[in-house]
Protein backbone atom coordinates (compact mmCIF):
# COMPACT_ATOMS: atom_id res chain seq x y z
CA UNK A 1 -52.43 -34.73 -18.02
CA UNK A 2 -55.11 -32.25 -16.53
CA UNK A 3 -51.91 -30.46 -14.35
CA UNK A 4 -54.00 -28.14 -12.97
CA UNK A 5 -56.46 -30.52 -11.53
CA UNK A 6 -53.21 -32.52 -10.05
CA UNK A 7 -52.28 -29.32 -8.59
CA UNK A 8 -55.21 -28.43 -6.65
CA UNK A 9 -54.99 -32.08 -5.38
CA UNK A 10 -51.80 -31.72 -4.24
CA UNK A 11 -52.64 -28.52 -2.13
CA UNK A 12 -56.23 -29.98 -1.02
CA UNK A 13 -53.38 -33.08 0.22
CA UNK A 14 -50.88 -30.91 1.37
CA UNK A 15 -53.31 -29.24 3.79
CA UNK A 16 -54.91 -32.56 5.32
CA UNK A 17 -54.46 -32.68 8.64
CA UNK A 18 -56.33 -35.90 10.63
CA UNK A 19 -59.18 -34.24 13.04
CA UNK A 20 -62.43 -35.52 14.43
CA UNK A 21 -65.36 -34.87 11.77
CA UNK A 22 -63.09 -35.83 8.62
CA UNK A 23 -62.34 -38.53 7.03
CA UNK A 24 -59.51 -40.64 7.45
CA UNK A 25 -56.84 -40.57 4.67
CA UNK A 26 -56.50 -44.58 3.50
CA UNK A 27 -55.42 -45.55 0.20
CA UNK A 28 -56.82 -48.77 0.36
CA UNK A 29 -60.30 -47.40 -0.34
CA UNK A 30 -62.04 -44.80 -2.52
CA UNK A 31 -64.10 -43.90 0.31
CA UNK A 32 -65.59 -45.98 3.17
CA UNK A 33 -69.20 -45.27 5.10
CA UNK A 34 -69.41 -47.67 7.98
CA UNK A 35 -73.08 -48.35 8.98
CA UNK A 36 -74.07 -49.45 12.51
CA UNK A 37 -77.01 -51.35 13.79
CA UNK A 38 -79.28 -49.31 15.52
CA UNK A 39 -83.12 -50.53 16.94
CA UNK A 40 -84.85 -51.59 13.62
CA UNK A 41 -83.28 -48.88 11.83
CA UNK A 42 -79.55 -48.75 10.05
CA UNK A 43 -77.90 -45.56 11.09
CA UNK A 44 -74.61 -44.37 9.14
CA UNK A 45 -72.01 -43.68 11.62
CA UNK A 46 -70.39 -40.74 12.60
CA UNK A 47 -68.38 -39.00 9.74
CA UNK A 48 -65.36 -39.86 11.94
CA UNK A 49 -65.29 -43.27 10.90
CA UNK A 50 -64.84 -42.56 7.16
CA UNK A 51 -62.02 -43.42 5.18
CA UNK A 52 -60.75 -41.64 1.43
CA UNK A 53 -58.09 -42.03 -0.56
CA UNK A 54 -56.94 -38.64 -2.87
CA UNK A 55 -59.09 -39.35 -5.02
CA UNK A 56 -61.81 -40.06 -2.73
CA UNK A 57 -61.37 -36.59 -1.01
CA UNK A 58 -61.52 -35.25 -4.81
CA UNK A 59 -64.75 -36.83 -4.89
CA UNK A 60 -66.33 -35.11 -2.34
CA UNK A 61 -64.54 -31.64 -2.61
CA UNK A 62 -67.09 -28.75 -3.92
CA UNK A 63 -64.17 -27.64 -6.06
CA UNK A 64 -63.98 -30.82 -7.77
CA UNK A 65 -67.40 -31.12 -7.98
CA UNK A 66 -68.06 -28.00 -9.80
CA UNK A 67 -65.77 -29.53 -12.44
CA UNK A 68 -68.11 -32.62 -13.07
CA UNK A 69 -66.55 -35.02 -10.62
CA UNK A 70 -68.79 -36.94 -8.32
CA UNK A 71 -69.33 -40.45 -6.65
CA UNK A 72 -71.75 -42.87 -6.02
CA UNK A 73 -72.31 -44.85 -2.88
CA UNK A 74 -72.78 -48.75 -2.60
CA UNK A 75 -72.67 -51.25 -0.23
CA UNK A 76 -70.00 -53.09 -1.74
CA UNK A 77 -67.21 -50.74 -2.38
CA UNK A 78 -68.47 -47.37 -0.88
CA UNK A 79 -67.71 -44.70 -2.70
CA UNK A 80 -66.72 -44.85 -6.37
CA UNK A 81 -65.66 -41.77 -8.34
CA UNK A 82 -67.96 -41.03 -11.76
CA UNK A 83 -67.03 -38.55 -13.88
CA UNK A 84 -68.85 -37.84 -18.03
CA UNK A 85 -70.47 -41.33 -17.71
CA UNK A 86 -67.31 -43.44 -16.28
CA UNK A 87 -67.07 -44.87 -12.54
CA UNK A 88 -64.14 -45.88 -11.05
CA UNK A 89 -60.54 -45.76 -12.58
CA UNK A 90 -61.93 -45.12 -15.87
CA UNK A 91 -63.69 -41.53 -14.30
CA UNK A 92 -60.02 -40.94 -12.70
CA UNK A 93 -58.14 -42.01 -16.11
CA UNK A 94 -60.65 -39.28 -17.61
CA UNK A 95 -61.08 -36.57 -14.79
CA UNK A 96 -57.36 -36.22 -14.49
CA UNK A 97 -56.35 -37.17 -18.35
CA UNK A 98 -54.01 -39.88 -16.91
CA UNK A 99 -52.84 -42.86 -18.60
CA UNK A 100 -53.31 -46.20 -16.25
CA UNK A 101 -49.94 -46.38 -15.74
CA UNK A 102 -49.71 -42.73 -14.24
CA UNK A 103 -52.78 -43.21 -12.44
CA UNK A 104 -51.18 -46.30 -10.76
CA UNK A 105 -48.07 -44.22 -9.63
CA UNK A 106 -50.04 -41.58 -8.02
CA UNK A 107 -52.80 -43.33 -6.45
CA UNK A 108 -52.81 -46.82 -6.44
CA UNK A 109 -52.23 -48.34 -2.24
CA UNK A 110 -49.16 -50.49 -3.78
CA UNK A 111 -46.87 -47.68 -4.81
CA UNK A 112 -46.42 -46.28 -1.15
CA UNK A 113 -45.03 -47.83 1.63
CA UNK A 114 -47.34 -45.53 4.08
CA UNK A 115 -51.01 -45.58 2.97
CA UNK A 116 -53.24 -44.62 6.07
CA UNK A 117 -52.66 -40.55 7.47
CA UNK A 118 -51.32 -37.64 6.84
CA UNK A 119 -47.80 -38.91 5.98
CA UNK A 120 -48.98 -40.87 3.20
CA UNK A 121 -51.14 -37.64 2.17
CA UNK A 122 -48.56 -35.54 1.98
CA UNK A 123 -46.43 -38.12 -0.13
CA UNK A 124 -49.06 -38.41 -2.80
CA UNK A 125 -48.95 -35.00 -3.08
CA UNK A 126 -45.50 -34.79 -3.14
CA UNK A 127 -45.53 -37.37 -6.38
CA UNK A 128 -48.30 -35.13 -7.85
CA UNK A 129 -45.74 -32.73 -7.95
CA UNK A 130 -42.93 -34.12 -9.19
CA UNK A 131 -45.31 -35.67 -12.05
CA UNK A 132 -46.40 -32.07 -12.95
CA UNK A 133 -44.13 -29.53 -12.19
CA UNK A 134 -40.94 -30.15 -14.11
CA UNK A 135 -43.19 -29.73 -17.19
CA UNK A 136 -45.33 -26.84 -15.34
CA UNK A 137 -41.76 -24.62 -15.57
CA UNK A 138 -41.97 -24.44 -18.90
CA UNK A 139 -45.01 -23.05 -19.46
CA UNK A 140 -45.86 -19.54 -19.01
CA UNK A 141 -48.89 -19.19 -17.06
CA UNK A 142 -50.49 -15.72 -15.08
CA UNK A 143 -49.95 -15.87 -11.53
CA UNK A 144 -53.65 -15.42 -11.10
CA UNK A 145 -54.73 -18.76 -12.39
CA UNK A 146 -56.87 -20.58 -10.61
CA UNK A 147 -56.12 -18.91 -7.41
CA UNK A 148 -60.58 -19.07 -6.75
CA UNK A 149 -60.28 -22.43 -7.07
CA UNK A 150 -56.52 -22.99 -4.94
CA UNK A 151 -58.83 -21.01 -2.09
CA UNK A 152 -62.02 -23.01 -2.79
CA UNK A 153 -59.91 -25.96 -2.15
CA UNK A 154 -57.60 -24.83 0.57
CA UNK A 155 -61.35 -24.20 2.27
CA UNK A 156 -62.63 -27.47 1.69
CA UNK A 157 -59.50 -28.58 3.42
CA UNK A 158 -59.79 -26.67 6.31
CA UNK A 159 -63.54 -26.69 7.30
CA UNK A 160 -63.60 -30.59 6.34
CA UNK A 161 -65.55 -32.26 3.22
CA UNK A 162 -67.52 -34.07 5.11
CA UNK A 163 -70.21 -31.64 5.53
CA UNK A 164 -70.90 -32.92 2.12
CA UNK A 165 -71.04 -36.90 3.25
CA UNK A 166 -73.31 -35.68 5.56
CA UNK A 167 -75.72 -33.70 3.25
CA UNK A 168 -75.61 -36.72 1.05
CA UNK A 169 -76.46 -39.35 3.70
């Protein structure tokens, strides 16, 4: 288990707020681009209609991305994470180093009985937690450690990711 990772998640999760100009937070879907007809041309949408699960929002964090995790767009699922090779729950499995089985507990639309908004971020992030940190105790770890990235992150969540969806369009 990659805590650390899981731990920036949590705070990028904790932090989420719903706002015009970010996604939606839906666990039913990686991440969703809705397209619109337009004249002759197909236009994507505004960012507002988006949708990302946690692992979506991982996917197009700058923090996360400096660690090797991306996604790939496509018409029939939207966004799918890659990460050393891997798409979907394999890149997640590997990205996180999470068996199936913990991967299903934290992310999967199934184990939650909220999946669309903040409440259901903050509950993910909540069972991040409670997967990591009664291990995390026992380690001994500076209380520097990966504070750049906690504030990389904690940006990200604040100004939006989807300046990135937009750059990517």
């Amino acid at each position: 288990m990659h805590r650390q990772r899981l731990e920036q998640l949590a705070v990028m999760l904790d932090e989420y707020h719903e706002a015009p100009n970010r996604p939606r937070f839906d666990l039913k879907t990686w991440g969703e681009f809705e397209e619109r007809r337009g004249g002759f041309l197909w236009l994507q949408k505004h960012p507002c209609d988006t949708a990302a699960c946690a692992v979506g929002l991982a996917c197009i964090s700058r923090a996360f991305q400096a660690e090797g995790l991306s996604f790939e767009r496509t018409k029939e699922i939207g966004l799918q994470p890659l990460f050393a090779g891997r798409g979907g729950w394999e890149a997640v499995h590997l990205f996180f180093d999470l068996t199936p089985k913990q991967a299903d507990r934290l992310f999967r639309t199934g184990a939650y009985r909220i999946s669309i908004g903040e409440t259901a971020a903050k509950a993910v992030a909540k069972r991040i937690r409670a997967m990591v940190v009664p291990r995390k105790r026992k380690a001994k770890k500076s209380p520097t450690d990966g504070i750049a990235v906690l504030d990389q992150i904690r940006r990200d969540a604040s100004n939006g990711v989807q300046r990135k969806i937009r750059e990517d369009a």
